[in-house]
Structures are given as structure tokens and as C-alpha cells.
Protein backbone atom coordinates (compact mmCIF):
# COMPACT_ATOMS: atom_id res chain seq x y z
CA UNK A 1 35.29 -32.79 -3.37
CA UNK A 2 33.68 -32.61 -6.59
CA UNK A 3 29.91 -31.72 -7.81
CA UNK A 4 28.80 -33.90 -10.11
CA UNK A 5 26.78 -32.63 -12.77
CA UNK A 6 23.59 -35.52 -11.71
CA UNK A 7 23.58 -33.66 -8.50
CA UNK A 8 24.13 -30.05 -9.14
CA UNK A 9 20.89 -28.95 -7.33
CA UNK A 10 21.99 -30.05 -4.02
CA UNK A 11 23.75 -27.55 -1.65
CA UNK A 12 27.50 -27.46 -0.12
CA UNK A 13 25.64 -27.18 3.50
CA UNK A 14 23.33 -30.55 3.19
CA UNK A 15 25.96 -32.24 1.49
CA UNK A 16 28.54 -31.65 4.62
CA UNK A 17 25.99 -32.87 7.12
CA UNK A 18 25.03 -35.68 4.85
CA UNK A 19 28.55 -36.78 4.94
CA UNK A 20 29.14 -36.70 8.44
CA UNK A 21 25.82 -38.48 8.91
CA UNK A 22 26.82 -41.13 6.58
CA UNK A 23 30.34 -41.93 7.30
CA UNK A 24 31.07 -44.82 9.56
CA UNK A 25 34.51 -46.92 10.25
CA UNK A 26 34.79 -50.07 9.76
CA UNK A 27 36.50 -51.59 13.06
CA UNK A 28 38.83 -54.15 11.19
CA UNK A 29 40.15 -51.82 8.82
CA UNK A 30 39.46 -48.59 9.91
CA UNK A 31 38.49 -47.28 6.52
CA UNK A 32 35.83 -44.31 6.29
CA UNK A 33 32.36 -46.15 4.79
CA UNK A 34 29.52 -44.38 3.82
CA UNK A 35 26.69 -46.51 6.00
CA UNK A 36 23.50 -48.14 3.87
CA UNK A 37 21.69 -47.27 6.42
CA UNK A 38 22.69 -43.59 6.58
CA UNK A 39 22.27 -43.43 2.63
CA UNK A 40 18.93 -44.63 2.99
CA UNK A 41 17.81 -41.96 5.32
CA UNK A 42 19.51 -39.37 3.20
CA UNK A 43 17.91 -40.35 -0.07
CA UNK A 44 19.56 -41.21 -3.46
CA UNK A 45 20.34 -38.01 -4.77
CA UNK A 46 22.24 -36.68 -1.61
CA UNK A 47 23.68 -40.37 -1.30
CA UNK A 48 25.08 -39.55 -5.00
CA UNK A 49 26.79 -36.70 -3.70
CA UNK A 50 28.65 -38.45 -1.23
CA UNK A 51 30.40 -40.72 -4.22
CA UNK A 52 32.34 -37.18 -3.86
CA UNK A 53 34.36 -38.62 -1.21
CA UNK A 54 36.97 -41.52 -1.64
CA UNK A 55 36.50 -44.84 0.03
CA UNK A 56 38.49 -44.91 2.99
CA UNK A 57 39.61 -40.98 2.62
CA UNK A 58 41.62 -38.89 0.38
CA UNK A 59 44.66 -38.85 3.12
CA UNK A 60 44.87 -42.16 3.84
CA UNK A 61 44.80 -43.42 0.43
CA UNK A 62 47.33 -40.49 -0.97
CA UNK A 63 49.79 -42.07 1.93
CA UNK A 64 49.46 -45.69 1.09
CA UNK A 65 49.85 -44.62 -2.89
CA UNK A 66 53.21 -42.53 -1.98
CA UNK A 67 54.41 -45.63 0.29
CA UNK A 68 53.93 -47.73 -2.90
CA UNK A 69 56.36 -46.07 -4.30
CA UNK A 70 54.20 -43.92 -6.60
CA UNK A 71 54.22 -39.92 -7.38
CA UNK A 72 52.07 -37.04 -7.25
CA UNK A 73 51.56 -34.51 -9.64
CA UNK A 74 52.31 -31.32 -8.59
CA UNK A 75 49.62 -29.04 -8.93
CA UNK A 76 50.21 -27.33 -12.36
CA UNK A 77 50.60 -30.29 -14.34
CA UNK A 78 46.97 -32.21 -12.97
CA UNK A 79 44.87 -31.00 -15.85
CA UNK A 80 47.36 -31.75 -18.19
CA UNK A 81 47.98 -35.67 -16.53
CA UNK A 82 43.92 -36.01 -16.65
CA UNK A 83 43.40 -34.69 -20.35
CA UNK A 84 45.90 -37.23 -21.35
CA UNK A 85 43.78 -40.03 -19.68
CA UNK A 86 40.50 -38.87 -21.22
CA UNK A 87 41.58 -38.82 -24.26
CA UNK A 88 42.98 -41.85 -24.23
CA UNK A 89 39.86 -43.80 -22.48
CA UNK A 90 37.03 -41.59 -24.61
CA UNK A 91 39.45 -43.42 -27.37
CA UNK A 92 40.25 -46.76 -26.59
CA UNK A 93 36.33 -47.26 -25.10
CA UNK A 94 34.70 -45.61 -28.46
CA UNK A 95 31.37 -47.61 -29.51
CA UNK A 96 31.79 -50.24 -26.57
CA UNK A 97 28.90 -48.77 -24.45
CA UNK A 98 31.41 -47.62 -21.89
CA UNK A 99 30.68 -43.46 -20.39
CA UNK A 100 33.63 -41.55 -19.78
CA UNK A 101 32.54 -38.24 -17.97
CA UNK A 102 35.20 -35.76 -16.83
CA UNK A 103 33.73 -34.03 -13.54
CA UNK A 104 36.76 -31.21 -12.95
CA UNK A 105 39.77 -33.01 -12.88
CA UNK A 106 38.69 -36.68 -12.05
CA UNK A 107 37.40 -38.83 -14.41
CA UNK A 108 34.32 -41.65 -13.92
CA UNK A 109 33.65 -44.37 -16.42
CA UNK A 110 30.50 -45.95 -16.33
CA UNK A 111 30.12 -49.50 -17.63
CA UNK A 112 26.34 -50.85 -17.88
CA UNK A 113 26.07 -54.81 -16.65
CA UNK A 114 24.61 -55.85 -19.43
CA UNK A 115 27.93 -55.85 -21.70
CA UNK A 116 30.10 -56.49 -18.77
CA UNK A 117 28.72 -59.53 -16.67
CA UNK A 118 25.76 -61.99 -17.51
CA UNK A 119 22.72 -61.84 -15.40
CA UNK A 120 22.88 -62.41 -11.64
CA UNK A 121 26.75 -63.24 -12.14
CA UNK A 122 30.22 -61.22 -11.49
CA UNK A 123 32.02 -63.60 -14.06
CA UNK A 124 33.27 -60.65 -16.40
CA UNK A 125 31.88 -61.38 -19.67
CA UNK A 126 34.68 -62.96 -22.08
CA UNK A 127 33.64 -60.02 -24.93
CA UNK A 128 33.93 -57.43 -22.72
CA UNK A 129 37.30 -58.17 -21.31
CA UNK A 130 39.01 -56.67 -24.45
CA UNK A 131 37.51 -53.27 -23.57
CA UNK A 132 38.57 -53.53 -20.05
CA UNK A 133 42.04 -54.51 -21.23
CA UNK A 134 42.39 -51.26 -22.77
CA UNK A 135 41.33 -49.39 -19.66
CA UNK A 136 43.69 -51.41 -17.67
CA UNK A 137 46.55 -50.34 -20.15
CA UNK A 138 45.42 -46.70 -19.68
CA UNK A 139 45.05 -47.01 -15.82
CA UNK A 140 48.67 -48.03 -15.67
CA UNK A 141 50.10 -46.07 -18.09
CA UNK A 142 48.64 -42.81 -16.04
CA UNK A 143 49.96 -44.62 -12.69
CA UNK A 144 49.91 -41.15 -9.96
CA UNK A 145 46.05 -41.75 -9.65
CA UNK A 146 43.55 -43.47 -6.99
CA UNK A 147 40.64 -45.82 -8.22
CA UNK A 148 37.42 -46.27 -6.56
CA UNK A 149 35.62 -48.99 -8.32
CA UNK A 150 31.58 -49.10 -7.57
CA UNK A 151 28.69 -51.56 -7.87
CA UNK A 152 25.44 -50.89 -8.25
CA UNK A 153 22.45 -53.37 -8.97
CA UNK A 154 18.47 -52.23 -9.58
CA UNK A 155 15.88 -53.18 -6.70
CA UNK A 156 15.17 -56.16 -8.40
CA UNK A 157 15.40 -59.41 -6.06
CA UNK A 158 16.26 -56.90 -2.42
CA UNK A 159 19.31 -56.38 -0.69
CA UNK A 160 20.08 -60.24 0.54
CA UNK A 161 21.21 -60.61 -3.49
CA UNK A 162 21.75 -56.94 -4.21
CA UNK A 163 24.53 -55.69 -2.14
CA UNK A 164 26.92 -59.34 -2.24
CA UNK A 165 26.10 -59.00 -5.91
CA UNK A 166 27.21 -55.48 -6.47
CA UNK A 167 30.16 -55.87 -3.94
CA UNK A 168 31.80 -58.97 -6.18
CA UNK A 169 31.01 -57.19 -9.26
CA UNK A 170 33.25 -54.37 -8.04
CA UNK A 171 35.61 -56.72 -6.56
CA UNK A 172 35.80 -58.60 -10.01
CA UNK A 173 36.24 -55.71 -12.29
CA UNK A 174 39.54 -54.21 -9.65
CA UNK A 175 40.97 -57.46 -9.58
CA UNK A 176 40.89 -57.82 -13.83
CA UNK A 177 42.92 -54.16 -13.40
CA UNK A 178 45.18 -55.54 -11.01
CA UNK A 179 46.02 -58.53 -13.12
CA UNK A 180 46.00 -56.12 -16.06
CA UNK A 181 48.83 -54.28 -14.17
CA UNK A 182 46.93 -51.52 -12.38
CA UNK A 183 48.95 -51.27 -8.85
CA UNK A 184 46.54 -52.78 -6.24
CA UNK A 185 47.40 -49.93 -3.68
CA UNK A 186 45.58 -47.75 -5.99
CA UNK A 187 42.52 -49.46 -6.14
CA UNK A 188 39.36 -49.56 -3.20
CA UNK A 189 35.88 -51.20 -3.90
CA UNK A 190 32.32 -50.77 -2.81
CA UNK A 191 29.01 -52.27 -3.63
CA UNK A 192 26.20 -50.43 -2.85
CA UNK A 193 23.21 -52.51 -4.26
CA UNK A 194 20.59 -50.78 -5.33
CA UNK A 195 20.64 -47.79 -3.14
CA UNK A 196 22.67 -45.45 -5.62
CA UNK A 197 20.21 -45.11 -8.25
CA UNK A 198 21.20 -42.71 -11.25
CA UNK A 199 19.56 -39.06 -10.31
CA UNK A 200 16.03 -39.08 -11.64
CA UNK A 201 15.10 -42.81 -11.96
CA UNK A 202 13.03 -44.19 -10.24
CA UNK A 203 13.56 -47.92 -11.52
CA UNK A 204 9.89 -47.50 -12.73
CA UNK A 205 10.86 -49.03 -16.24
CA UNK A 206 12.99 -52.09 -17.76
CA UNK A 207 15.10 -49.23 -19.30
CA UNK A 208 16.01 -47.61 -16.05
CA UNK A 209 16.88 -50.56 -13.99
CA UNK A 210 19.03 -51.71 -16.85
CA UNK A 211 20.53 -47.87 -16.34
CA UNK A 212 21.15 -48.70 -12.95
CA UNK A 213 22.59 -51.94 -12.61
CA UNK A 214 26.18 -50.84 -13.67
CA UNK A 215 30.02 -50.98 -12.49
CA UNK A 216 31.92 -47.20 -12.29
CA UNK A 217 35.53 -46.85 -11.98
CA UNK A 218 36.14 -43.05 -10.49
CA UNK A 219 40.09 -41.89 -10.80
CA UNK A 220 41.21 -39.33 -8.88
CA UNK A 221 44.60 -37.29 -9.42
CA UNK A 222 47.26 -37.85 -6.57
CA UNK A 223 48.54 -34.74 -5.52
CA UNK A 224 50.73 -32.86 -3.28
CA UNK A 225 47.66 -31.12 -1.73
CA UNK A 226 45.80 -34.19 -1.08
């Protein structure tokens, strides 16, 4: 698990109980979710921290990755495999309004809505698709990795809209990888509506909901150890 650099101020302990407070199966799939309801309780920040653990767990998604036929990278050679991949996003995404933050040796790109879908829609905007064409090329060009792609929406309009919204948004953006030839056993999903605000905001402005109401795509090394 990593600590992001949004929620350095929180500590090893709370996060732990946080994430066995928030962690809940889901009883078709069982897949490890982290539970609205538990995020709620926790508060955003803490809820933030918990993005530090894969959807549907490191183990389980390391063996479905290695039954797809796909390698890990033994430990020596993971920084190397992930400056490759930085480089190459931080390149391909230049002036686009796409983030590309390295947190140790995972990567997260944040894209904001506003160039990616129109308003209250998870039709992936036709301009934008050229961008995310180029991180589909990089995605399977770097193939021993896992995806987690996110949602996330402002308060605006409540959860009934939100959460469907955010979860098709994600949905929408990992199936354009998978067509883009991104292996679909690498890729998971969530939408988590509005209740993984960006550390600080407090939606009080036009400029932070706007902040807020974004898609992330977090890629995580495969590796022996996992």
C-alpha cells in the first residue's frame, strides 16, 4: 500500500482500521469493495487513503493477470518498467489537461470530466478520445500491470444520479482501453459518486466541484511479491 501525497497526514494505524471497517464482499463476485456507507462514516480524507488498496485485492487480481497469460516483473526491474510508463504518459498526455502523478512505483492519471465526457453523460467526448488512444497504446505496450479505473462526480444532483453516473463513466473509459487493446483481465472499475472528494475541497466553489468530478486510472506493477 501506498501513501499518497493528498493524504500524507493520516496515520498507518487509522488507515488499517479504516480499511477493515470499509471493506465489504460483494456476494456475486466475491470481490473486496470498499462500502459507501463505511466511507461515509470514515470521512473523505481517510476514504482517500483507502484508494491505496486495489479493487477486489492485490492477490486475487495478480492471479487472474498471471492466468491471462501475462508476467511479472521481478523485483529489480519495477522502477525501471514504471519510469518507462511515465515517461511515456507525462509525454503522450502533454497540454491535454490529463495529471500523471507517480506515488512510489504506481502511477495515477487524473482526467477532469469536463474534457472527457459532456455534462451528465458517460459518452466519451469525440476530442478527447485521441488522448485516451495514446494512453491505451501506453497501457498495452507496458502490459505486466493492473488498472483500477475510478469515477468520481461533485455533490451536485445526490447519489440517485451520482454514483450510476460515476460508475458508467468508469465503465466507459475501461471499456475504450479494452477496445484500444488494454487486456480486460487487467482492468477493475468503481464509481464512487461524490464521496471521494480531492483532500481539502469542500465543493464550496464552481472551481472545486469541477476538480472533483473526474475519471482516474491507477496502474499498479505486477510482481512476484504481490
Amino acid at each position: 500500500m501506498f501513501v499518497s501525497k493528498r493524504f500524507a497526514g493520516i496515520t498507518l494505524a487509522t488507515a488499517l482500521m479504516a480499511t477493515t471497517a470499509a471493506c465489504v464482499t460483494d456476494p456475486n463476485t466475491g470481490e473486496r469493495r470498499i462500502s459507501r456507507a463505511a466511507i461515509g462514516a470514515i470521512g473523505g480524507t481517510v476514504g482517500g487513503y483507502l484508494l491505496g488498496d486495489l479493487i477486489g485485492g492485490r492477490g486475487d487480481r495478480t492471479e487472474k493477470i498471471l492466468g491471462a497469460g501475462i508476467g511479472a516483473i521481478g523485483g529489480g526491474l519495477v522502477g525501471a518498467y514504471i519510469d518507462k510508463q511515465e515517461q511515456e504518459l507525462r509525454r503522450k498526455t502533454a497540454g491535454t489537461g490529463v495529471v500523471v502523478e507517480r506515488q512510489g512505483d504506481e502511477l495515477l492519471l487524473t482526467m477532469p470530466s469536463g474534457i472527457t465526457f459532456p455534462v451528465n453523460s458517460y459518452a466519451i467526448q469525440p476530442q478527447f478520445q485521441a488522448t485516451l488512444d495514446q494512453v491505451a497504446q501506453t497501457l498495452a505496450t507496458y502490459p505486466s500491470t493492473m488498472i483500477d479505473v475510478y469515477g468520481h462526480t461533485d455533490p451536485s444532483g445526490g447519489d440517485a444520479i451520482n454514483i450510476p453516473l460515476s460508475r458508467n463513466r468508469a465503465q466507459a473509459v475501461a471499456n475504450y482501453l479494452a477496445q484500444r487493446g488494454v487486456n480486460p483481465a487487467r482492468i477493475a472499475t468503481q464509481g464512487y459518486g461524490s464521496s471521494q472528494p480531492l483532500a481539502g475541497n469542500n465543493n464550496a466553489t464552481e472551481a472545486d466541484r469541477a476538480a472533483n468530478r473526474r475519471v482516474e486510472i491507477r496502474v499498479v506493477p505486477v510482481t512476484n511479491g504481490n
